[in-house]
PDB file of N, CA and C in Angstrom:
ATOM      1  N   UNK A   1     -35.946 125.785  15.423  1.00  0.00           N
ATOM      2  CA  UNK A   1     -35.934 124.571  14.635  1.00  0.00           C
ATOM      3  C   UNK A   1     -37.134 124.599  13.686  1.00  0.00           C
ATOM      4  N   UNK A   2     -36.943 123.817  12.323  1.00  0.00           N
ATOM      5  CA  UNK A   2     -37.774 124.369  11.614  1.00  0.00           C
ATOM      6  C   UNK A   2     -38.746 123.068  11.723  1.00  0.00           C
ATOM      7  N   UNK A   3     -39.937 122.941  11.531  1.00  0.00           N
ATOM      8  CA  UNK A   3     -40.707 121.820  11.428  1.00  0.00           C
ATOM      9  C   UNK A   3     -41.765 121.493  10.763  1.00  0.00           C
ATOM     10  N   UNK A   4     -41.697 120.285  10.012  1.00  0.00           N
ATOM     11  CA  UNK A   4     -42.578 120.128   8.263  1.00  0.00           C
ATOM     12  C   UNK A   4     -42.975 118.552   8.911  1.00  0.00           C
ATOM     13  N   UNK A   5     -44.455 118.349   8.230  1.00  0.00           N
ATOM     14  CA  UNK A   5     -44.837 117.665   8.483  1.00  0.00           C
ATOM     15  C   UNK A   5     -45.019 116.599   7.045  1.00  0.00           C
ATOM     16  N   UNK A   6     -45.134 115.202   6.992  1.00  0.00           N
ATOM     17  CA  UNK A   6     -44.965 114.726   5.759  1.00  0.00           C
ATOM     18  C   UNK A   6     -46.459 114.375   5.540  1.00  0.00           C
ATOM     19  N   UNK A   7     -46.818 114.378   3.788  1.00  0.00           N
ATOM     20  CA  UNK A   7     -48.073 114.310   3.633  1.00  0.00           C
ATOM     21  C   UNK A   7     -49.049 113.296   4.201  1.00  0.00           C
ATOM     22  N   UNK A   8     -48.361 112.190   4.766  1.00  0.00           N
ATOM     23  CA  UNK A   8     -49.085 110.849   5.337  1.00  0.00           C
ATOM     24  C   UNK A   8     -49.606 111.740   6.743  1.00  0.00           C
ATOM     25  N   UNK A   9     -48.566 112.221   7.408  1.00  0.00           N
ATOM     26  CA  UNK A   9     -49.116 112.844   9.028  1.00  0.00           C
ATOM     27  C   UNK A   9     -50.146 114.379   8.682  1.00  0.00           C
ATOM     28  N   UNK A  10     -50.099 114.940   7.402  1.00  0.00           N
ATOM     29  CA  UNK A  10     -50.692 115.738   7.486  1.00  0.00           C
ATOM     30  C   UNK A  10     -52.423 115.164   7.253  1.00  0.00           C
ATOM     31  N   UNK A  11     -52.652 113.928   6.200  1.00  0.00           N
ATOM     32  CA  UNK A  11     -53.721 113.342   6.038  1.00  0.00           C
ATOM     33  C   UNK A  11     -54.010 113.021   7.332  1.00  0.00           C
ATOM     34  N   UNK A  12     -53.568 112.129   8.295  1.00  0.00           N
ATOM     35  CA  UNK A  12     -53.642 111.277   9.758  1.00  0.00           C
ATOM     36  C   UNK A  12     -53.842 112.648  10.341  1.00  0.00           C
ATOM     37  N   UNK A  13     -53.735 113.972  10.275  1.00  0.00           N
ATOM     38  CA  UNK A  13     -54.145 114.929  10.886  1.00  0.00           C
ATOM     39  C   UNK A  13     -55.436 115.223  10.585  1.00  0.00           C
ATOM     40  N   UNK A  14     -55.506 115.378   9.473  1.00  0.00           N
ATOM     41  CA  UNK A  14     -57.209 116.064   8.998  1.00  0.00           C
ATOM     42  C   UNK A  14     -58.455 115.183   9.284  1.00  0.00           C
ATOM     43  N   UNK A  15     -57.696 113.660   9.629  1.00  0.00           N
ATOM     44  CA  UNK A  15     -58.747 112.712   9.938  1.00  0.00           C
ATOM     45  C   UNK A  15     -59.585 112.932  11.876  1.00  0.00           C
ATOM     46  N   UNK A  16     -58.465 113.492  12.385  1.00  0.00           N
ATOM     47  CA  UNK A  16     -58.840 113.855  13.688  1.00  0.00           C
ATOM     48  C   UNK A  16     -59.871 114.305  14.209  1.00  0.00           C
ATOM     49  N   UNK A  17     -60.698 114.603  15.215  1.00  0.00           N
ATOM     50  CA  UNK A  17     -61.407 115.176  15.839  1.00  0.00           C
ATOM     51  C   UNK A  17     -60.866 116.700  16.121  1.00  0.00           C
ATOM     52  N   UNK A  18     -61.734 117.453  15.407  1.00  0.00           N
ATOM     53  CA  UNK A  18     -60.642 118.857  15.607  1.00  0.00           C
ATOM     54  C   UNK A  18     -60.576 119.199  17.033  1.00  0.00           C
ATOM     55  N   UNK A  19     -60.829 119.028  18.030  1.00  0.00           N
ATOM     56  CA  UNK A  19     -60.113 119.226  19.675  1.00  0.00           C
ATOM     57  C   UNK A  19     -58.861 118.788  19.676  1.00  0.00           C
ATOM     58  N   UNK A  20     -58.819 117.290  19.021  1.00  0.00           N
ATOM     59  CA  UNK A  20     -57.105 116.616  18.400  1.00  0.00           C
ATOM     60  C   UNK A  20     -56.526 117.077  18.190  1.00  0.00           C
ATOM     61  N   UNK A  21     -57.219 118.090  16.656  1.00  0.00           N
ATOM     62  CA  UNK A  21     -55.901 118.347  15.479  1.00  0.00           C
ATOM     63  C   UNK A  21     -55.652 119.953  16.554  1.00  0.00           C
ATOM     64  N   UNK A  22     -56.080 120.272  17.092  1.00  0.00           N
ATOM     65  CA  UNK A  22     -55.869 121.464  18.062  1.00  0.00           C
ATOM     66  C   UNK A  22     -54.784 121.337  18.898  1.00  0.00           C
ATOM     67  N   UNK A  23     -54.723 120.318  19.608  1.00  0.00           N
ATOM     68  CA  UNK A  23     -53.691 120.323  20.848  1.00  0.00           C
ATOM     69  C   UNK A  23     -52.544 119.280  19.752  1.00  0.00           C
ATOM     70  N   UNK A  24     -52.853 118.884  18.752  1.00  0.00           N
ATOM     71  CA  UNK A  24     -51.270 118.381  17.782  1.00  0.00           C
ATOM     72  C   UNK A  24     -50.909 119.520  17.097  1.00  0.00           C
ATOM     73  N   UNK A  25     -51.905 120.162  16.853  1.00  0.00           N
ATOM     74  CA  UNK A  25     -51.073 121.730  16.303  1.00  0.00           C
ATOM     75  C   UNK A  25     -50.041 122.258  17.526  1.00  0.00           C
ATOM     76  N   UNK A  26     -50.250 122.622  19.142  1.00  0.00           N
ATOM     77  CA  UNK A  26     -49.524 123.015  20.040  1.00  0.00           C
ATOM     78  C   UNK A  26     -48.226 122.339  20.185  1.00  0.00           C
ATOM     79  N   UNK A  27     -48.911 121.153  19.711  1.00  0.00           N
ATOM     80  CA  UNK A  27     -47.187 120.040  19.771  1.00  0.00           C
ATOM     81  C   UNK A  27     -46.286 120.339  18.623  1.00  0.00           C
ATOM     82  N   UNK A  28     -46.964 120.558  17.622  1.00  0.00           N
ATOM     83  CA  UNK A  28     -46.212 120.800  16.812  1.00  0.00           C
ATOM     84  C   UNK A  28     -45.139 122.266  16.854  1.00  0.00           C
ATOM     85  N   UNK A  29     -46.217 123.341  17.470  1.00  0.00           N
ATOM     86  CA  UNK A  29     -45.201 124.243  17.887  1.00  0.00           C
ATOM     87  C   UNK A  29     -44.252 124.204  19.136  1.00  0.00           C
ATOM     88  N   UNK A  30     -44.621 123.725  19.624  1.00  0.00           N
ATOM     89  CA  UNK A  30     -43.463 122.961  21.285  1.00  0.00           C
ATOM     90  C   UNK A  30     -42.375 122.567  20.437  1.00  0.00           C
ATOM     91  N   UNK A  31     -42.570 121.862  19.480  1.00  0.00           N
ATOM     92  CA  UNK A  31     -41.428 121.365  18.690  1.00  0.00           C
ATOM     93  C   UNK A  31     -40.795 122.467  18.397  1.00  0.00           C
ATOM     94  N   UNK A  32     -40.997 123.448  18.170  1.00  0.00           N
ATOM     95  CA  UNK A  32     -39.973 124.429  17.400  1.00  0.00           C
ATOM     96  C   UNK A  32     -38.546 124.949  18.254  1.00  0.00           C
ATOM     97  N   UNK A  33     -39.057 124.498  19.254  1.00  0.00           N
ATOM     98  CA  UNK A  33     -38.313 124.797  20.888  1.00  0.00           C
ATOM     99  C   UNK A  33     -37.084 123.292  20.711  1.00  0.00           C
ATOM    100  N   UNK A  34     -36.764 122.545  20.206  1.00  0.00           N
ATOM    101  CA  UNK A  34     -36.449 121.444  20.141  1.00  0.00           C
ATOM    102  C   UNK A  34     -34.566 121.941  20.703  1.00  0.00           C
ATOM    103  N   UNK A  35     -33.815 120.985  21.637  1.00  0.00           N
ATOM    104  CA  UNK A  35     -34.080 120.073  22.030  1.00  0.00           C
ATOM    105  C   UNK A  35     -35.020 120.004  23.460  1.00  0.00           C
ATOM    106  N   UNK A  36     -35.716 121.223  23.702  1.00  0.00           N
ATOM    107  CA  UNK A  36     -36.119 121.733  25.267  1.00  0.00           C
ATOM    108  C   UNK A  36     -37.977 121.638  24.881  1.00  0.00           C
ATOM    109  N   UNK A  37     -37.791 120.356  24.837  1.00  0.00           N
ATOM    110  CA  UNK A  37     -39.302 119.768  24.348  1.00  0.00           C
ATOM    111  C   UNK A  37     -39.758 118.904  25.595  1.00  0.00           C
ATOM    112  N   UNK A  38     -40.649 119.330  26.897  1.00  0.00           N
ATOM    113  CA  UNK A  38     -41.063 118.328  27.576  1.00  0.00           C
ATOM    114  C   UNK A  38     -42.113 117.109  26.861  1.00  0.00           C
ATOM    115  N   UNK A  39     -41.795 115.984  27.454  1.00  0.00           N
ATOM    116  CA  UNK A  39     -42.487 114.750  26.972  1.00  0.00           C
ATOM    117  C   UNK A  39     -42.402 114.259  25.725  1.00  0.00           C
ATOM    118  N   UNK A  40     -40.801 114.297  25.221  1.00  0.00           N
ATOM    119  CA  UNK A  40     -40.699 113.731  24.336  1.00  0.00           C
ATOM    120  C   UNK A  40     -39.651 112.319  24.658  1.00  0.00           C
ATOM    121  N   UNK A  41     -39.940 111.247  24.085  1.00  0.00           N
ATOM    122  CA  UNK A  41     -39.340 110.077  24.110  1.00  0.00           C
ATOM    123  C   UNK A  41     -38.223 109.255  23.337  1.00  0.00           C
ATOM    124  N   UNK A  42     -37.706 109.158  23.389  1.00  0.00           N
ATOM    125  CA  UNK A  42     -37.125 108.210  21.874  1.00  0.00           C
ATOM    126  C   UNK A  42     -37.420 107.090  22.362  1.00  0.00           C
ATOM    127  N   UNK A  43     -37.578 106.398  20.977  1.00  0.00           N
ATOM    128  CA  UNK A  43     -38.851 105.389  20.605  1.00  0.00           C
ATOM    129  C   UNK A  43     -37.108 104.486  20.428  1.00  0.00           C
ATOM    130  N   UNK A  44     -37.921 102.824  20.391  1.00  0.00           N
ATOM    131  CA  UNK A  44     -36.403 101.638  20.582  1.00  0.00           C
ATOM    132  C   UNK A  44     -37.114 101.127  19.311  1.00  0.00           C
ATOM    133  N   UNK A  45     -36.018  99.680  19.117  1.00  0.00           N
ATOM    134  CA  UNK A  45     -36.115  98.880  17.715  1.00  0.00           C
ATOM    135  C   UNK A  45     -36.233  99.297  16.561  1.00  0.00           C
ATOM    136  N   UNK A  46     -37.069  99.163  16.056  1.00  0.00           N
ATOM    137  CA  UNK A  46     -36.713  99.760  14.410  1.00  0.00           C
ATOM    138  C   UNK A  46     -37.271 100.606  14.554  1.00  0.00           C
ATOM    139  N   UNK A  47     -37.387 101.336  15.289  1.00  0.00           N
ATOM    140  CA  UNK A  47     -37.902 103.068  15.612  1.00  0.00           C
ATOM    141  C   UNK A  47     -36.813 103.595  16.228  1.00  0.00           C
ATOM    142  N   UNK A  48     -35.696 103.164  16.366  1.00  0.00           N
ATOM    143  CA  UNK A  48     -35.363 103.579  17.146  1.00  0.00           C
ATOM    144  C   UNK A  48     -34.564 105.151  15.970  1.00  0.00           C
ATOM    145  N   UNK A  49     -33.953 106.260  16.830  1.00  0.00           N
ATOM    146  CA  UNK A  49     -33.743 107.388  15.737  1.00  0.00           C
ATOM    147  C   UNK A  49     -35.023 108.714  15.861  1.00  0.00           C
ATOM    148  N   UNK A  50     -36.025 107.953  15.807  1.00  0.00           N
ATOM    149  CA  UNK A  50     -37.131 108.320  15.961  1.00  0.00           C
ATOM    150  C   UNK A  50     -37.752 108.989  17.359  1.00  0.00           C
ATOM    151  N   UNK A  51     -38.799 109.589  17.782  1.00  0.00           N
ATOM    152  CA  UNK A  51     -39.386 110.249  18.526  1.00  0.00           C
ATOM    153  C   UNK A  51     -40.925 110.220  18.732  1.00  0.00           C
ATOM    154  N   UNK A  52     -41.300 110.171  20.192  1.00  0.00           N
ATOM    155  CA  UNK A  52     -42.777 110.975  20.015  1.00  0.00           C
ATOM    156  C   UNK A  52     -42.990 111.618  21.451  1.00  0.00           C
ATOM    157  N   UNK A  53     -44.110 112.051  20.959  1.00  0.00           N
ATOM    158  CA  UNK A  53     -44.829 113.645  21.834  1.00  0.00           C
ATOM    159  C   UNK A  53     -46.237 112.456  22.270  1.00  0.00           C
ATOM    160  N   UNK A  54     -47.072 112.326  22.835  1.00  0.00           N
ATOM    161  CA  UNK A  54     -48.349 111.949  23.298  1.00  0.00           C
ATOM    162  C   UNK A  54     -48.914 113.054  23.808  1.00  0.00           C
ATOM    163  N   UNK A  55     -50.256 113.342  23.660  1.00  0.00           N
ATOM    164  CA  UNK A  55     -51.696 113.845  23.885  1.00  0.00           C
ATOM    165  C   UNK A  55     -52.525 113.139  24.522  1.00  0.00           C
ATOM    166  N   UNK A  56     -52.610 112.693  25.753  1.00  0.00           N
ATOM    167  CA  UNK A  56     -53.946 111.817  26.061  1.00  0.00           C
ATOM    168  C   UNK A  56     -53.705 110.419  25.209  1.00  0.00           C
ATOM    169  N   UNK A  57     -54.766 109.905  24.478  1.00  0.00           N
ATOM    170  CA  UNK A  57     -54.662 108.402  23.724  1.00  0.00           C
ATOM    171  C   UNK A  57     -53.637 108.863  21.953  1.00  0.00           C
ATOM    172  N   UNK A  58     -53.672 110.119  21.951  1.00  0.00           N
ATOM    173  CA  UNK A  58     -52.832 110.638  20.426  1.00  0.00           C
ATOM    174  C   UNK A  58     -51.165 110.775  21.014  1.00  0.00           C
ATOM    175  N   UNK A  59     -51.095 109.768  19.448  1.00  0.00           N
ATOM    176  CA  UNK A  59     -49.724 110.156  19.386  1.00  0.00           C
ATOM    177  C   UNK A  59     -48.582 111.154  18.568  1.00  0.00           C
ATOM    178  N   UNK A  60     -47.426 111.440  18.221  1.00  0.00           N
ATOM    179  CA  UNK A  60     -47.149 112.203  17.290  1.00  0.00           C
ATOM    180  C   UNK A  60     -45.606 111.626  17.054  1.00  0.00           C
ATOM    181  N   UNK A  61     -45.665 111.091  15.666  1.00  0.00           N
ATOM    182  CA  UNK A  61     -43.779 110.515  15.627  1.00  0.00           C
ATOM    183  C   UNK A  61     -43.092 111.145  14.955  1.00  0.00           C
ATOM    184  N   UNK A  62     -41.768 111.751  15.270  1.00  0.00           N
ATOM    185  CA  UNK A  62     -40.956 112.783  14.157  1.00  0.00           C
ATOM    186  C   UNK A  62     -39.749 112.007  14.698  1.00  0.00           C
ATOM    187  N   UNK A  63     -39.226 112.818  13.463  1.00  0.00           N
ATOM    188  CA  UNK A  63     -37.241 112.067  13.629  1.00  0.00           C
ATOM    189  C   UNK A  63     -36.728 113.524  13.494  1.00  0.00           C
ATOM    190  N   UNK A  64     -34.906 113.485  13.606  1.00  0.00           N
ATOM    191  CA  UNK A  64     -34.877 114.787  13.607  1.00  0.00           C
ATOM    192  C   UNK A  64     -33.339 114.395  11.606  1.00  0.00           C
ATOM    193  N   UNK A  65     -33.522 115.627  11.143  1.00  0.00           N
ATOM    194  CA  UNK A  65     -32.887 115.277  10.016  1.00  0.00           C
ATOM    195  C   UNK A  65     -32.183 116.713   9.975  1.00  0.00           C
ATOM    196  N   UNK A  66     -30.689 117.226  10.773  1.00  0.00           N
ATOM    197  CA  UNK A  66     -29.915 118.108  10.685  1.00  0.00           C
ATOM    198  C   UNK A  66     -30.548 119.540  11.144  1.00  0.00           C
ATOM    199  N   UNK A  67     -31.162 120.149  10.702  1.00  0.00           N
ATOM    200  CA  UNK A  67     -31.667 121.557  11.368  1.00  0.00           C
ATOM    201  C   UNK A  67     -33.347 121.637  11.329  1.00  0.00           C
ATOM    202  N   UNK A  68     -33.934 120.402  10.978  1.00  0.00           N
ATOM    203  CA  UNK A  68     -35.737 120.194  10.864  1.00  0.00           C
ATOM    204  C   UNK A  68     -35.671 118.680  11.370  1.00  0.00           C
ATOM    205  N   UNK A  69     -37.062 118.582  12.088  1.00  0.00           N
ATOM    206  CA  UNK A  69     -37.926 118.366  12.638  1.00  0.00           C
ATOM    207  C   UNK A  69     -38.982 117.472  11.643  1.00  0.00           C
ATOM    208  N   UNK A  70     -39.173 116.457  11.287  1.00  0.00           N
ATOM    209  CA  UNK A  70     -39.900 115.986  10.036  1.00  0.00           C
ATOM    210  C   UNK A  70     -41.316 114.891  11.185  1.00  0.00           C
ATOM    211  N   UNK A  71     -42.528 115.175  10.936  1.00  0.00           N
ATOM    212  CA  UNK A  71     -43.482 114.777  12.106  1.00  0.00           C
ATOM    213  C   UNK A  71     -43.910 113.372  10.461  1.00  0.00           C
ATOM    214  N   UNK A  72     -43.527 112.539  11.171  1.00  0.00           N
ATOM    215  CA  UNK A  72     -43.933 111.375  10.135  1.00  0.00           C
ATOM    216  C   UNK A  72     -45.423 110.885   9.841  1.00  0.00           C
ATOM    217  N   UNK A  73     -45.815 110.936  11.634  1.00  0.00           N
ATOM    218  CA  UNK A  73     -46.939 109.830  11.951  1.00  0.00           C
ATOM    219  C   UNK A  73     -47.858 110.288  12.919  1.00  0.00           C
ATOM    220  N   UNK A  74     -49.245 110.646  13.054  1.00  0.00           N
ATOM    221  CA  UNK A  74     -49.962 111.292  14.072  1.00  0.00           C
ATOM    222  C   UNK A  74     -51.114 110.700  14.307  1.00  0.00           C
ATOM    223  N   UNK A  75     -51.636 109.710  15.066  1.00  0.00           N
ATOM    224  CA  UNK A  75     -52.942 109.143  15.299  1.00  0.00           C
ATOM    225  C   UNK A  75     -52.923 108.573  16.699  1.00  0.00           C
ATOM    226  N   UNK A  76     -53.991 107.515  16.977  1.00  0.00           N
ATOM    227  CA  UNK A  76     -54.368 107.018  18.350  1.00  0.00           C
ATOM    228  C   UNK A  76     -53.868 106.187  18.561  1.00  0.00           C
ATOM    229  N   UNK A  77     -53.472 106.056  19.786  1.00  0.00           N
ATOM    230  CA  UNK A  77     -52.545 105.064  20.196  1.00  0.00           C
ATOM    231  C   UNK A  77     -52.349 103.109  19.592  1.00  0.00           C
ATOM    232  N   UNK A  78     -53.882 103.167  19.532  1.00  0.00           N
ATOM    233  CA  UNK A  78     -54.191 101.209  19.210  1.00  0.00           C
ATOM    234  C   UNK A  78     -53.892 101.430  17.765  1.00  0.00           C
ATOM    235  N   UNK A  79     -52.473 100.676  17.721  1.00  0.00           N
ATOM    236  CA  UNK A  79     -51.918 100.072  16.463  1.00  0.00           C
ATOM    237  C   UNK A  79     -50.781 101.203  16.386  1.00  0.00           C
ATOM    238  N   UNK A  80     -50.815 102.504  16.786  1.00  0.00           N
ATOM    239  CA  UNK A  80     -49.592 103.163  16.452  1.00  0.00           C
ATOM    240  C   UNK A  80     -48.457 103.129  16.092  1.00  0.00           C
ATOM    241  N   UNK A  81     -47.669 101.817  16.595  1.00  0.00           N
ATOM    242  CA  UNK A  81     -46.749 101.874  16.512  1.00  0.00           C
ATOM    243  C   UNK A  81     -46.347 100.550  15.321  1.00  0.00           C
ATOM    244  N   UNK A  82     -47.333  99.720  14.258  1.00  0.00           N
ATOM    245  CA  UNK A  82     -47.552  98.852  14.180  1.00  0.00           C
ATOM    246  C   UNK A  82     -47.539  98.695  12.657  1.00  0.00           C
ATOM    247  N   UNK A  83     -46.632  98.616  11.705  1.00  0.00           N
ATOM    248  CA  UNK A  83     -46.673  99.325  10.396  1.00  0.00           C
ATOM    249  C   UNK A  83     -45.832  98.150   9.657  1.00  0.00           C
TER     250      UNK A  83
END
């Protein structure tokens, strides 16, 4: 599976603590394995469609769009989900 990240999650990446952007890089390749991804969720309400992976207090939100993997949203949990 192919997997691209959109420029908002790639900024919300570079803002990280690089130990972060380290173990969201691993997630990001776990993803490539998709649908045989442990600890992934689908997310309800107007998320619902949507997905995430967690790290400790980090989160990571992708949807899936036909043969890719699109990682929308990547930061700490307080407010995550809150847009």
């Amino acid at each position: 599976m192919i997997v691209s990240l959109t420029e908002d999650a790639l900024a919300e990446l570079s803002m990280l603590p690089m130990s972060i952007q380290r173990r969201m890089y691993k997630i990001v390749k776990r993803l490539e394995s998709w649908p045989d991804v442990s600890g992934a969720k689908p997310l309800r309400g107007d998320l619902a469609g949507h997905f995430r992976v967690r790290t400790g207090d980090y989160r990571l939100q992708f949807r899936l769009n036909d043969d890719r993997i699109i990682v929308e949203k990547i930061g700490h949990r307080d407010g995550f989900y809150e847009d």
